[in-house]
Protein backbone atom coordinates (compact mmCIF):
# COMPACT_ATOMS: atom_id res chain seq x y z
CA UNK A 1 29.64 66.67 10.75
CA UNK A 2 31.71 63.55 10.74
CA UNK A 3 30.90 61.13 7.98
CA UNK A 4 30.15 57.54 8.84
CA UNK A 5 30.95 55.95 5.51
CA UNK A 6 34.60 54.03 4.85
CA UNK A 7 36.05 52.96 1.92
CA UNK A 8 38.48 50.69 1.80
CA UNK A 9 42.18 51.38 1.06
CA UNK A 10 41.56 55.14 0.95
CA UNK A 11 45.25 57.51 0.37
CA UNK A 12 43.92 60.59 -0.32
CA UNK A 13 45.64 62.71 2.48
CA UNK A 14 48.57 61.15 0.25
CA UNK A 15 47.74 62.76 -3.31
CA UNK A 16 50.08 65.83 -3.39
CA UNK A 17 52.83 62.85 -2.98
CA UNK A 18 51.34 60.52 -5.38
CA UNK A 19 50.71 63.21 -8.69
CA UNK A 20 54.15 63.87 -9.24
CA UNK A 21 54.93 60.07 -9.24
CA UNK A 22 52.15 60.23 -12.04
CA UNK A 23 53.14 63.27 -13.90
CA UNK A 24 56.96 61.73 -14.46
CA UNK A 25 55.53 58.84 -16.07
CA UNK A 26 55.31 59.33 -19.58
CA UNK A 27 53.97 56.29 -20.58
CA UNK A 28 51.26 56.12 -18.24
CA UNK A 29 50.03 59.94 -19.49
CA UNK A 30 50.16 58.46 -23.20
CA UNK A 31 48.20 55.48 -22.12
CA UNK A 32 45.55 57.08 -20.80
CA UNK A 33 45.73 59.79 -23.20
CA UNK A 34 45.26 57.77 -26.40
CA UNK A 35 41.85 55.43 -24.21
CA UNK A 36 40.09 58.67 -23.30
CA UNK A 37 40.43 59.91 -26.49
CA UNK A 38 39.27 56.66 -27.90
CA UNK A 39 36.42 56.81 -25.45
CA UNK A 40 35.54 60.25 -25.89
CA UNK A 41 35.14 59.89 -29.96
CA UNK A 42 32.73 56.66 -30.02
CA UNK A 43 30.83 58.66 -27.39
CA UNK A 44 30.40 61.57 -29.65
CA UNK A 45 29.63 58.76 -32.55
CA UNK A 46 26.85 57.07 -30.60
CA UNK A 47 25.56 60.50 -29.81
CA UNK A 48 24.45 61.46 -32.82
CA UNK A 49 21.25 61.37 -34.10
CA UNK A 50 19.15 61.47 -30.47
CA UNK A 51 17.87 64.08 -28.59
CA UNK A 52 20.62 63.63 -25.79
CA UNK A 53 19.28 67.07 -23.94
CA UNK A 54 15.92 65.49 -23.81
CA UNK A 55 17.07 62.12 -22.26
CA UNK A 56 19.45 63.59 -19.42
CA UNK A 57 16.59 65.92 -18.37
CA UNK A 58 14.68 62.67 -18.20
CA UNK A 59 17.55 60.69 -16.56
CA UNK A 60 17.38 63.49 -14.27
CA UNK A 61 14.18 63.81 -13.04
CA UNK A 62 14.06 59.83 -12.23
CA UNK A 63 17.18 60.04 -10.78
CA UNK A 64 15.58 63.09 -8.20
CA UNK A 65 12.36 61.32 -7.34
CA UNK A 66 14.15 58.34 -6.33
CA UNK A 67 16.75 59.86 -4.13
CA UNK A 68 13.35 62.42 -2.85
CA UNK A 69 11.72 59.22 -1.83
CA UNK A 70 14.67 56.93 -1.17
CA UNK A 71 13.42 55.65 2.05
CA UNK A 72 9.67 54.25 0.38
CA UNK A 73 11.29 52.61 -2.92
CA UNK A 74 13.98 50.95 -1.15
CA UNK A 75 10.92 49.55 0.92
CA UNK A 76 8.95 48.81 -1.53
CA UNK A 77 12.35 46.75 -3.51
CA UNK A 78 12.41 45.15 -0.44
CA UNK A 79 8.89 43.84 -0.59
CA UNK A 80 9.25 43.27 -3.98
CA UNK A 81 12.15 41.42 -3.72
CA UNK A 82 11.08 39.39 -1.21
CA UNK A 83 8.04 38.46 -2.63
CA UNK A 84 10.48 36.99 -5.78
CA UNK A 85 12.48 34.33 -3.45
CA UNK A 86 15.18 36.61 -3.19
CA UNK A 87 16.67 37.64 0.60
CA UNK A 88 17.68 41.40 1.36
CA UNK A 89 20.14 42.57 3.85
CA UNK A 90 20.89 46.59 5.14
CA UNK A 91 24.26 47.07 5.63
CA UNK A 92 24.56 50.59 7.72
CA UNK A 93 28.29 50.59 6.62
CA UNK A 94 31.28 48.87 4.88
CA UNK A 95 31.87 46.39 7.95
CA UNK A 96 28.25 45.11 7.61
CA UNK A 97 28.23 44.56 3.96
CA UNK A 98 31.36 42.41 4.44
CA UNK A 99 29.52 40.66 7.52
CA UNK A 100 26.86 39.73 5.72
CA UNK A 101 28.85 38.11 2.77
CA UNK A 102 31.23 36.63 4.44
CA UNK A 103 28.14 34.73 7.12
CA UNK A 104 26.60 33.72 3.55
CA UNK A 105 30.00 32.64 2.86
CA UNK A 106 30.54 30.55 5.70
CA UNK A 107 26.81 29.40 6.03
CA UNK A 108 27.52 27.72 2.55
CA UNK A 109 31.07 26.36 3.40
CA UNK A 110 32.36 28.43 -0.10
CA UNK A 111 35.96 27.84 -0.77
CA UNK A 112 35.85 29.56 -4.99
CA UNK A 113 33.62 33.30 -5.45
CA UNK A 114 33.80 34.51 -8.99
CA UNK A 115 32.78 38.13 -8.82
CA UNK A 116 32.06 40.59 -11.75
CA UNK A 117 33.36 44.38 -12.00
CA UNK A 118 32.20 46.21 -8.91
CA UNK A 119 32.76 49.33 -7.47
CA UNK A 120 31.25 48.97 -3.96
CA UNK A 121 32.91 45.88 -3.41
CA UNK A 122 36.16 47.41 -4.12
CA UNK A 123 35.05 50.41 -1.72
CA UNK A 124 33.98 48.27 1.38
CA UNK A 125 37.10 45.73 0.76
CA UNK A 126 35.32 42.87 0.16
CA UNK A 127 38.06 40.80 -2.10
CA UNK A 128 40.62 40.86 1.31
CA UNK A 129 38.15 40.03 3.76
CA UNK A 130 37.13 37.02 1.64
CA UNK A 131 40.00 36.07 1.46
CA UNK A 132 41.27 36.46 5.17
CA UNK A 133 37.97 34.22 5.49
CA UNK A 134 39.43 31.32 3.44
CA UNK A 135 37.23 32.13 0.33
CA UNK A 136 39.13 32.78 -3.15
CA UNK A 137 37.71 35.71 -4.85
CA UNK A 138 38.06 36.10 -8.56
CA UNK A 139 37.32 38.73 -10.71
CA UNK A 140 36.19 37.83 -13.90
CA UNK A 141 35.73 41.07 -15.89
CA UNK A 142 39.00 41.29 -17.94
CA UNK A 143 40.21 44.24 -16.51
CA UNK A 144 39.67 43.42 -13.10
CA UNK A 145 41.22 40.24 -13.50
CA UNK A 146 44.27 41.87 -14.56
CA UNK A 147 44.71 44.59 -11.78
CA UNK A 148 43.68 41.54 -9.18
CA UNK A 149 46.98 39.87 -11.01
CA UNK A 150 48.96 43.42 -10.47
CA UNK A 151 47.87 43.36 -6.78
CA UNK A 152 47.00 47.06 -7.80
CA UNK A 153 43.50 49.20 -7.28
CA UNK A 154 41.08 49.80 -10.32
CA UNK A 155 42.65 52.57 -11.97
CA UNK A 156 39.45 53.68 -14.05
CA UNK A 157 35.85 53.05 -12.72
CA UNK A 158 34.62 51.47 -16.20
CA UNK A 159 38.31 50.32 -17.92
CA UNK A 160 40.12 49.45 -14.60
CA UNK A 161 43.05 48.62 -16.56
CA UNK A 162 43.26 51.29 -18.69
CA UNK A 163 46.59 52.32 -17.38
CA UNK A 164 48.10 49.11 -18.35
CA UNK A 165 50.22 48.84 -21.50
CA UNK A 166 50.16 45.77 -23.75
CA UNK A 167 53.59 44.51 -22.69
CA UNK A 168 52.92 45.14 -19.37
CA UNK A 169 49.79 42.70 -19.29
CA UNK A 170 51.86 40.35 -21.36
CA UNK A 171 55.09 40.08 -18.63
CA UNK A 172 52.28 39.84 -15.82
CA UNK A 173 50.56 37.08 -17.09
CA UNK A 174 53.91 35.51 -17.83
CA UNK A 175 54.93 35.84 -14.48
CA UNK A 176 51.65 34.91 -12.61
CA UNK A 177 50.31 32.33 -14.69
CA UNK A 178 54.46 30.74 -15.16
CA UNK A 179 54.42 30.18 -19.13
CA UNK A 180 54.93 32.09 -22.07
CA UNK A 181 52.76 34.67 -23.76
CA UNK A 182 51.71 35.42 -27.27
CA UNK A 183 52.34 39.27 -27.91
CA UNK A 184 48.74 39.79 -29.14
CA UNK A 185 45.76 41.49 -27.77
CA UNK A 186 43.71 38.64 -29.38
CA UNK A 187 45.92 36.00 -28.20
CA UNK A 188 46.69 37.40 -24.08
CA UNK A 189 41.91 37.80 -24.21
CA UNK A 190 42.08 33.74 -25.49
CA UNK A 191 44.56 33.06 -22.14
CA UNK A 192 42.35 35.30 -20.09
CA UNK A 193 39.19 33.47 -20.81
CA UNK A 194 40.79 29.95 -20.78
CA UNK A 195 42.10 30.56 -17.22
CA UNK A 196 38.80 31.91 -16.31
CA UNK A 197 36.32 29.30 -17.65
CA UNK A 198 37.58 27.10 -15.24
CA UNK A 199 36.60 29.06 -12.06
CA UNK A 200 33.35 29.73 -13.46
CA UNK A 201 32.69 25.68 -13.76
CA UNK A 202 33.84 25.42 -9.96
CA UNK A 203 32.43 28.29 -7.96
CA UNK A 204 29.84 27.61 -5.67
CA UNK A 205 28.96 31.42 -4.88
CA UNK A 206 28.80 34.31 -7.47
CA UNK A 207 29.01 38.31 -6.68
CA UNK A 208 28.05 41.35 -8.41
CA UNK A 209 27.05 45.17 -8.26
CA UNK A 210 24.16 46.78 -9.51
CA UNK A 211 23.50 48.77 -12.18
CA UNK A 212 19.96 49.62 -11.42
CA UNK A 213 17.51 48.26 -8.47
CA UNK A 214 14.00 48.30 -9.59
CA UNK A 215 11.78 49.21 -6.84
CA UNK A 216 8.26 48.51 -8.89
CA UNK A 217 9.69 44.75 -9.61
CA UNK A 218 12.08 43.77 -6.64
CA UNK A 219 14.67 43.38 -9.58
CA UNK A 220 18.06 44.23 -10.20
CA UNK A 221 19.62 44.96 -13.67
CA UNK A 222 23.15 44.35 -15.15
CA UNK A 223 25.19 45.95 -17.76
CA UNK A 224 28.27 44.03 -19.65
CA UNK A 225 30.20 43.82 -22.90
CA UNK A 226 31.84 40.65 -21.67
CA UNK A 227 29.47 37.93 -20.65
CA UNK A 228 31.36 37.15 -16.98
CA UNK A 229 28.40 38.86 -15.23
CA UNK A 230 25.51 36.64 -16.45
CA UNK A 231 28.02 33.52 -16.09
CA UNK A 232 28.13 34.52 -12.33
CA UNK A 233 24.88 35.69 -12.17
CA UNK A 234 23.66 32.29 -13.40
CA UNK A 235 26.38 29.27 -12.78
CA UNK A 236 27.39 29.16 -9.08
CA UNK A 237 24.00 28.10 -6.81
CA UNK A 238 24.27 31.09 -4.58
CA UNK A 239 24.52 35.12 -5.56
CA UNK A 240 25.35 37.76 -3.75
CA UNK A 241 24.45 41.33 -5.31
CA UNK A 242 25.85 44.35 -3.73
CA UNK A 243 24.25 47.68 -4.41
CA UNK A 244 24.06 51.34 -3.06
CA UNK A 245 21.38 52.38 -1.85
CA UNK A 246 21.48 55.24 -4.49
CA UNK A 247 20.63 52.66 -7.31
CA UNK A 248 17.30 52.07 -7.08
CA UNK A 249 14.57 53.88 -9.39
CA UNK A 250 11.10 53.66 -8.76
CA UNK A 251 9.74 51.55 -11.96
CA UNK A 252 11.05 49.40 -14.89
CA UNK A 253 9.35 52.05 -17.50
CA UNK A 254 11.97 54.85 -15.81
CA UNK A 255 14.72 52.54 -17.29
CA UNK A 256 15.15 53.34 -20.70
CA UNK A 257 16.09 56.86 -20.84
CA UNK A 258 18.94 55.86 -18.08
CA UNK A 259 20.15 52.61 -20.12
CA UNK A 260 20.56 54.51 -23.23
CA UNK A 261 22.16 57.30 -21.78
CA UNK A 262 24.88 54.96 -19.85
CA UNK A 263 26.02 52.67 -22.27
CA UNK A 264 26.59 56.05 -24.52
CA UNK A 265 28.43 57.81 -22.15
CA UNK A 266 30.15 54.99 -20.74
CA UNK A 267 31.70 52.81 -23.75
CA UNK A 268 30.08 54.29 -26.58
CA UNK A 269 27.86 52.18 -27.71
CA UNK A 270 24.07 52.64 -28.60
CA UNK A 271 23.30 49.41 -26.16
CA UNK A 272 26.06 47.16 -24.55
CA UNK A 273 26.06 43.17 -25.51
CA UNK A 274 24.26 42.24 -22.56
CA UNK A 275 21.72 43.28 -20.15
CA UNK A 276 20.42 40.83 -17.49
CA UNK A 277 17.91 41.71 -15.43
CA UNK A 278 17.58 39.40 -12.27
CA UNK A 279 14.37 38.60 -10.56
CA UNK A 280 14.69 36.45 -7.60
CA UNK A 281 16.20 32.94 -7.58
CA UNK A 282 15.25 30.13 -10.26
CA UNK A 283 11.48 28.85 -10.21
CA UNK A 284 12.16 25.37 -10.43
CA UNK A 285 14.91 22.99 -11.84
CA UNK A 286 14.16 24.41 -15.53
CA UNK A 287 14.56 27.48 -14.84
CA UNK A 288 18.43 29.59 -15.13
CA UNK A 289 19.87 31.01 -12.33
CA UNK A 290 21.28 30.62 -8.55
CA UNK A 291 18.85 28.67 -5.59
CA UNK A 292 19.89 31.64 -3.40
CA UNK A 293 19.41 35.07 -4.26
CA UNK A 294 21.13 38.18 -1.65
CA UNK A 295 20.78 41.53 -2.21
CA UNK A 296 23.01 43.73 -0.01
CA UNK A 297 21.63 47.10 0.55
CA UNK A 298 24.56 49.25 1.76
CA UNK A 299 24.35 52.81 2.92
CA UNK A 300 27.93 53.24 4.17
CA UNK A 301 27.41 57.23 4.00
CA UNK A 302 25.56 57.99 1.68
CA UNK A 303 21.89 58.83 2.89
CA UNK A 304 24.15 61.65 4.54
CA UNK A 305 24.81 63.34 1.82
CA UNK A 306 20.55 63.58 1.07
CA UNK A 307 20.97 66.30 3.91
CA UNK A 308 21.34 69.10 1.40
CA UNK A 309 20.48 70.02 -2.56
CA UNK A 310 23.82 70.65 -3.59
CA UNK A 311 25.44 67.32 -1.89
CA UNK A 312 22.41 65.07 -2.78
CA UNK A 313 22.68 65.45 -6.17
CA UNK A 314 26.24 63.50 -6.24
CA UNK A 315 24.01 60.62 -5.59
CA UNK A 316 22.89 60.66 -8.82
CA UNK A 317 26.00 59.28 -10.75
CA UNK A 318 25.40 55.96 -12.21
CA UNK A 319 28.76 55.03 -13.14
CA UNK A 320 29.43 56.07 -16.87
CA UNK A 321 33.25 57.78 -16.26
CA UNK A 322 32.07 59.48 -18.79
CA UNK A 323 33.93 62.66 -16.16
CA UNK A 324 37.05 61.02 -16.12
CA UNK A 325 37.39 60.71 -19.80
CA UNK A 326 36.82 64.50 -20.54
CA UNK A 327 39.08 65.68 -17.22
CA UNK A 328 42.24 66.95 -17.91
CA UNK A 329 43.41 66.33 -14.46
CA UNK A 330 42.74 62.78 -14.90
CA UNK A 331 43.90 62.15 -18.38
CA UNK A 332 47.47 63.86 -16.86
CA UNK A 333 47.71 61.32 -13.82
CA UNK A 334 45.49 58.45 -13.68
CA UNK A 335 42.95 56.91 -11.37
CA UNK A 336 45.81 55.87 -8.34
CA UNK A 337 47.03 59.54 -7.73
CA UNK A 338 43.41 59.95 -6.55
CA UNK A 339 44.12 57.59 -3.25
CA UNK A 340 40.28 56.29 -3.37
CA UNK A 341 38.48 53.59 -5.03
CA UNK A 342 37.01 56.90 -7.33
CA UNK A 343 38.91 58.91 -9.29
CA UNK A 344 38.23 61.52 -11.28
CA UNK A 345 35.88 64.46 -11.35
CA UNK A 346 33.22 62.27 -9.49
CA UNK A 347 35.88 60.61 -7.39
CA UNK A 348 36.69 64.19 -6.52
CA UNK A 349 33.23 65.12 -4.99
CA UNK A 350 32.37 61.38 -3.64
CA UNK A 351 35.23 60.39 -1.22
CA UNK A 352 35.20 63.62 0.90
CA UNK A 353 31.40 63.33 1.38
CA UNK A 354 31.40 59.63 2.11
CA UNK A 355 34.65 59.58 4.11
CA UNK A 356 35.05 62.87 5.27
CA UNK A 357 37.08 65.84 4.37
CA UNK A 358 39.34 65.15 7.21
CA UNK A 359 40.10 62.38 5.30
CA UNK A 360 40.46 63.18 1.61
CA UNK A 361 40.69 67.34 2.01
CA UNK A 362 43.00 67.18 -0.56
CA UNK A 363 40.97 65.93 -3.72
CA UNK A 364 38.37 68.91 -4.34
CA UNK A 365 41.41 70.92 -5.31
CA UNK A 366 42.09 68.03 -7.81
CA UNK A 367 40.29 69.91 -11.13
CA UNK A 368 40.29 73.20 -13.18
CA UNK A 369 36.75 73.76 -12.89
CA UNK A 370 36.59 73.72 -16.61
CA UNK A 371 33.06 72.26 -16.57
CA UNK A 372 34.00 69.60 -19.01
CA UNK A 373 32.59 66.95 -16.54
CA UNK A 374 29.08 68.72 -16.32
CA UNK A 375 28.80 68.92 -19.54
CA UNK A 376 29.46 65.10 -20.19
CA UNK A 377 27.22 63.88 -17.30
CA UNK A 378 23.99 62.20 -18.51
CA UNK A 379 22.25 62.71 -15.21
CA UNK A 380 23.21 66.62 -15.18
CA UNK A 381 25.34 66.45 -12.00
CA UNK A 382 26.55 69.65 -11.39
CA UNK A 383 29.96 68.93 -10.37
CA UNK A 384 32.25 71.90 -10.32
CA UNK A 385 29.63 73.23 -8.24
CA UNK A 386 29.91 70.58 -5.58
CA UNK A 387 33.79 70.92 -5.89
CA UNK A 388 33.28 74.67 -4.66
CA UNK A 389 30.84 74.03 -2.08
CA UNK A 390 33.23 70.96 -0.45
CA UNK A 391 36.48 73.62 -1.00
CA UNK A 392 34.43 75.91 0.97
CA UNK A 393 33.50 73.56 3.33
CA UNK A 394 37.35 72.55 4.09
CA UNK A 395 38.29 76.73 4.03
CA UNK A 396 35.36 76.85 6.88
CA UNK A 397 37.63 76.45 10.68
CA UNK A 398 35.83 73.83 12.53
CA UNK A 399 36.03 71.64 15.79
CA UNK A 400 34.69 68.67 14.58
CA UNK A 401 36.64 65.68 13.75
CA UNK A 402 35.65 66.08 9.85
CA UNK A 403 37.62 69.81 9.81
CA UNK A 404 41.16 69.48 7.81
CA UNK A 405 43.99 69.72 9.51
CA UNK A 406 46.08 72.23 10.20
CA UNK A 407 48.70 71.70 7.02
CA UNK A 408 45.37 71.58 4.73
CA UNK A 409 43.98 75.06 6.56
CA UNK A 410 47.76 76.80 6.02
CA UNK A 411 47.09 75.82 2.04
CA UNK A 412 44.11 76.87 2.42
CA UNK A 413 44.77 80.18 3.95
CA UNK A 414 47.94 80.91 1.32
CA UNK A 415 45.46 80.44 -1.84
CA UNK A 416 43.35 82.93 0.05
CA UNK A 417 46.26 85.21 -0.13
CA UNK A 418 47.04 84.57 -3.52
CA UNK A 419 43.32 85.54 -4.78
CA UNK A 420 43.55 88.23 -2.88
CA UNK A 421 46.75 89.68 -4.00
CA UNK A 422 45.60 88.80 -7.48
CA UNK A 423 42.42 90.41 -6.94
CA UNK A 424 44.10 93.78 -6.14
CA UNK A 425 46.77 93.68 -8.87
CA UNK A 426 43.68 93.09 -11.81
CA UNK A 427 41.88 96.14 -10.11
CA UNK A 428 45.33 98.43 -10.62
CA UNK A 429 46.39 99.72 -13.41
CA UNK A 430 49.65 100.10 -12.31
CA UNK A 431 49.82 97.09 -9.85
CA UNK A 432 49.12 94.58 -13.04
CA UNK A 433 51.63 95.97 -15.47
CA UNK A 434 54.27 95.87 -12.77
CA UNK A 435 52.82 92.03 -12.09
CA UNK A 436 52.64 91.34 -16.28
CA UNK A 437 56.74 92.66 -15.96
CA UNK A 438 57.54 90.47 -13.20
CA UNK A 439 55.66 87.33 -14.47
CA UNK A 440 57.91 87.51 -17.92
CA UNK A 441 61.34 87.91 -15.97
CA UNK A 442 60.36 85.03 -13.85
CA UNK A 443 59.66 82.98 -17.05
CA UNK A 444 61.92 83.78 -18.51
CA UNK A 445 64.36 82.25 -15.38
CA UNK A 446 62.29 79.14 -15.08
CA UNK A 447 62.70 78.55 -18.78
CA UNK A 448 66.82 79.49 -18.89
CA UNK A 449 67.27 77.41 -15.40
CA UNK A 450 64.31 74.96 -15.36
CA UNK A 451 65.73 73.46 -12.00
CA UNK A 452 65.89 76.27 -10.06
CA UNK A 453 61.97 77.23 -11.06
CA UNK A 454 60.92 73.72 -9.84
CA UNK A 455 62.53 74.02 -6.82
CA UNK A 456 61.81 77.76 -5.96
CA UNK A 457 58.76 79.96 -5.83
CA UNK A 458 55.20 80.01 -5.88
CA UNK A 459 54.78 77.86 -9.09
CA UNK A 460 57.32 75.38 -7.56
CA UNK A 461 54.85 72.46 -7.66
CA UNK A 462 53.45 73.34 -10.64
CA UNK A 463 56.41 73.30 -12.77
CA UNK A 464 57.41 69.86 -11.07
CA UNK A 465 55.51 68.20 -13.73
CA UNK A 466 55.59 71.03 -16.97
CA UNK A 467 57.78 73.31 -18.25
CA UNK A 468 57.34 76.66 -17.99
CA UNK A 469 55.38 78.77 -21.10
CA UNK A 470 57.33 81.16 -23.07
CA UNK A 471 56.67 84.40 -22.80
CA UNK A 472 56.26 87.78 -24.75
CA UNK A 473 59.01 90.13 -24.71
CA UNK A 474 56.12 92.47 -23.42
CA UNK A 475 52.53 93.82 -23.00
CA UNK A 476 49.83 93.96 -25.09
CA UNK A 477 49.82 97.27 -24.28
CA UNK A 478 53.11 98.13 -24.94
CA UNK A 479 53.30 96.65 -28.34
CA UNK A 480 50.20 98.43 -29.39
CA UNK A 481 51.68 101.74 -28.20
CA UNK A 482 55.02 100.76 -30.03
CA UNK A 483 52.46 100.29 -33.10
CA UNK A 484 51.00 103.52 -33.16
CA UNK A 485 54.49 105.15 -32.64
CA UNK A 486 55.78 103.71 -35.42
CA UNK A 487 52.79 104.75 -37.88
CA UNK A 488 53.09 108.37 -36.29
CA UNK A 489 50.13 108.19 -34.64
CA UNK A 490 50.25 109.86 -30.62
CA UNK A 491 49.31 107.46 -28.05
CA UNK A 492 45.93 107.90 -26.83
């Protein structure tokens, strides 16, 4: 079935070019490297001490009824919602969601949007359609701002600048901003925040995601460490949030399991700095907030993927990256290799259901299926499974337009070879020692003549980026035989 859902900027089709570009750069690997690491141990730290199996079964099962009942609590937000002074919009796909800002946009005569950290805005390609419509869009989560700087994609969906070095943020702000930088972390954040308290004071429209929609309340909540998202949820005099459909849950009680497990997961921390929790526009002159509240509901693929068990449970993800921190694909190469708006594990499983597999065939053959991503998700996403069943799905010849093409079906058909060749070797005793002899001669090439081992063979590719392991001088077998030989024993 052909997909219906865009996202914006999508390479994919692109990412057997774009990994090695990734692999060869060291710095980048160390980068992300020592932040997932970093990640990964305050995660473990804020872990302790709570029943974590308890929660995520809990996250879980509010997570299913929800998406089992999609259709009734996005009504019912609606009503809700509605009832609160705020105005919702359905947005079928990405070219309605940017329809519907940009006529809110023009309606008001904005010329200045600050926007916080969004992922659906970055998937529908709402900053260059503002933009082509006169409006200046500025991102005002740190990280955002800096990879709006860069002219470059998120790279991470909760650290979008994790791939950026400290001297590298320091020469861009040198060169965009046209003055010189101090060298510290403390002192580039003080620049950062100077430059940015300005726009706040000026913009007449303010834009978001959603963390959560909140079906029993018509209210939408917000997660943040910084404080940029309830400056724009609260300064300009219009806002505009942006949410997938897949956000909502069906009452404010079904919250807390889901809070504490995403701030965990995500950051590492037992509760972020701020949570704001938006119901409708202000009251009266006394009261914070915007005197126009949107909500854009956008489907842009997604109620597709409710179709079947295995696919509907993607829908689940709230956001954490918690994947991406444990995958050793994407600690080797990054969030850009990916081609899409979402990398990672969940990146991996997302962008072929949303935008077809014609489109992105190539990314769910980007993991080991080490399981480390299940394990870390706090909604119990099953994602190596969903990797199999889309990698089946693209083996599967087809007439539609959503099949892979032909150079995707030849891989395809060679790994199918491969398995099967491999198959028959384990199940022969004398096929797999002839196969362990041949494996250590070829090392043992690749490792004298490195270049002719990336160039040449079957591991080709995968030696473009590692060097080949050293291998014993034989068998297991044969050294125990030698053993017994040598201690006069026969050999069995």
């Amino acid at each position: 079935m052909k997909k219906t859902g865009t996202i914006h900027h999508l390479h994919a089709d692109e990412f057997e070019d774009l990994v090695p570009r990734a692999l060869a750069d060291v710095e980048l690997r160390g980068a992300l490297a020592r932040a997932t690491d970093t990640i990964r141990n305050r995660r473990g730290i804020a872990l302790e001490g709570i029943d974590l199996q308890t929660l995520r079964a809990e996250a879980k099962a509010t997570k299913d009824r929800a998406l089992a009942h999609l259709d009734e609590h996005l009504i019912r937000f609606e009503r809700e919602a509605t009832a609160r002074g705020a105005i919702v919009h359905w947005a079928s796909d990405a070219a309605a969601a940017r329809n519907i800002v940009l006529e809110i946009a023009a309606r008001n005569r904005i010329e200045l949007a600050v926007k916080s950290k969004s992922m659906v805005t970055e998937e529908i390609g709402l900053n260059e359609a503002l933009v082509d419509a006169g409006v200046i869009p500025v991102e005002t989560d740190l990280g955002e701002w800096i990879v709006q700087l860069a002219e470059e994609p998120p790279s991470h969906i909760l650290v979008p600048a994790i791939h950026k070095r400290r001297h590298e943020i320091r020469a861009l702000f040198a060169r965009t901003l046209g003055r010189p930088m101090p060298e510290d972390a403390e002192g580039l954040t003080e620049i950062a925040r100077n430059e940015l308290r300005d726009r706040f004071a000026h913009a007449e429209m303010g834009i978001s995601g959603v963390n959560f929609l909140v079906a029993e309340t018509g209210s939408f909540l917000l997660i943040e460490n910084e404080g940029n998202i309830r400056l724009t949820t609260s300064l300009p005099r219009i806002h505009v949030a942006i949410a997938g459909i897949e956000k909502v849950v069906p009452t404010l009680a079904e919250l807390g399991p889901l809070v504490r497990l995403i701030t965990r997961s995500g950051t590492g921390q037992p509760i972020s700095c701020y949570q704001t929790l938006v119901s409708g526009p202000g009251a009266s002159l006394d009261d914070d907030g915007p005197d126009e509240v949107h909500i854009v509901l956008v489907d842009n693929g997604r109620s597709e993927l409710l179709a079947e068990e295995v696919t509907a449970q993607t829908l689940r993800c709230i956001r954490c990256s918690a994947c991406l921190n444990v995958c050793p694909v994407y600690r080797q190469i990054g969030g850009h290799a990916y081609g899409s708006v979402y990398p990672g594990p969940i990146g991996a499983i997302l962008t072929p259901q949303m935008a077809g597999m014609h489109a992105a065939s190539q990314l769910p053959g980007a993991s080991s299926l080490c399981g480390a991503c299940r394990e870390v998700c706090p909604v119990d996403i099953d994602i190596p499974g969903v990797l199999l069943h889309l990698r089946n799905q693209g083996a599967e010849p087809s007439n539609s337009d959503d099949s892979p093409d032909e150079t995707t079906r030849h891989h395809i058909r060679a790994k199918q070879r491969a398995f099967t060749f491999w198959q028959r070797a384990m199940l022969s005793p004398m096929l797999y020692r002839w196969f362990g002899r041949l494996a250590r001669f070829g090392s043992g090439i690749a490792r004298r003549h490195p270049d002719i081992g990336r160039r040449f063979g079957p591991l080709s590719g995968w030696l473009q980026g590692r060097s080949a392991p050293r291998s014993a001088g034989r068998s297991f077998a044969e050294g125990a035989t030698a053993r017994r030989l040598r201690n006069g024993r026969p050999r069995p």
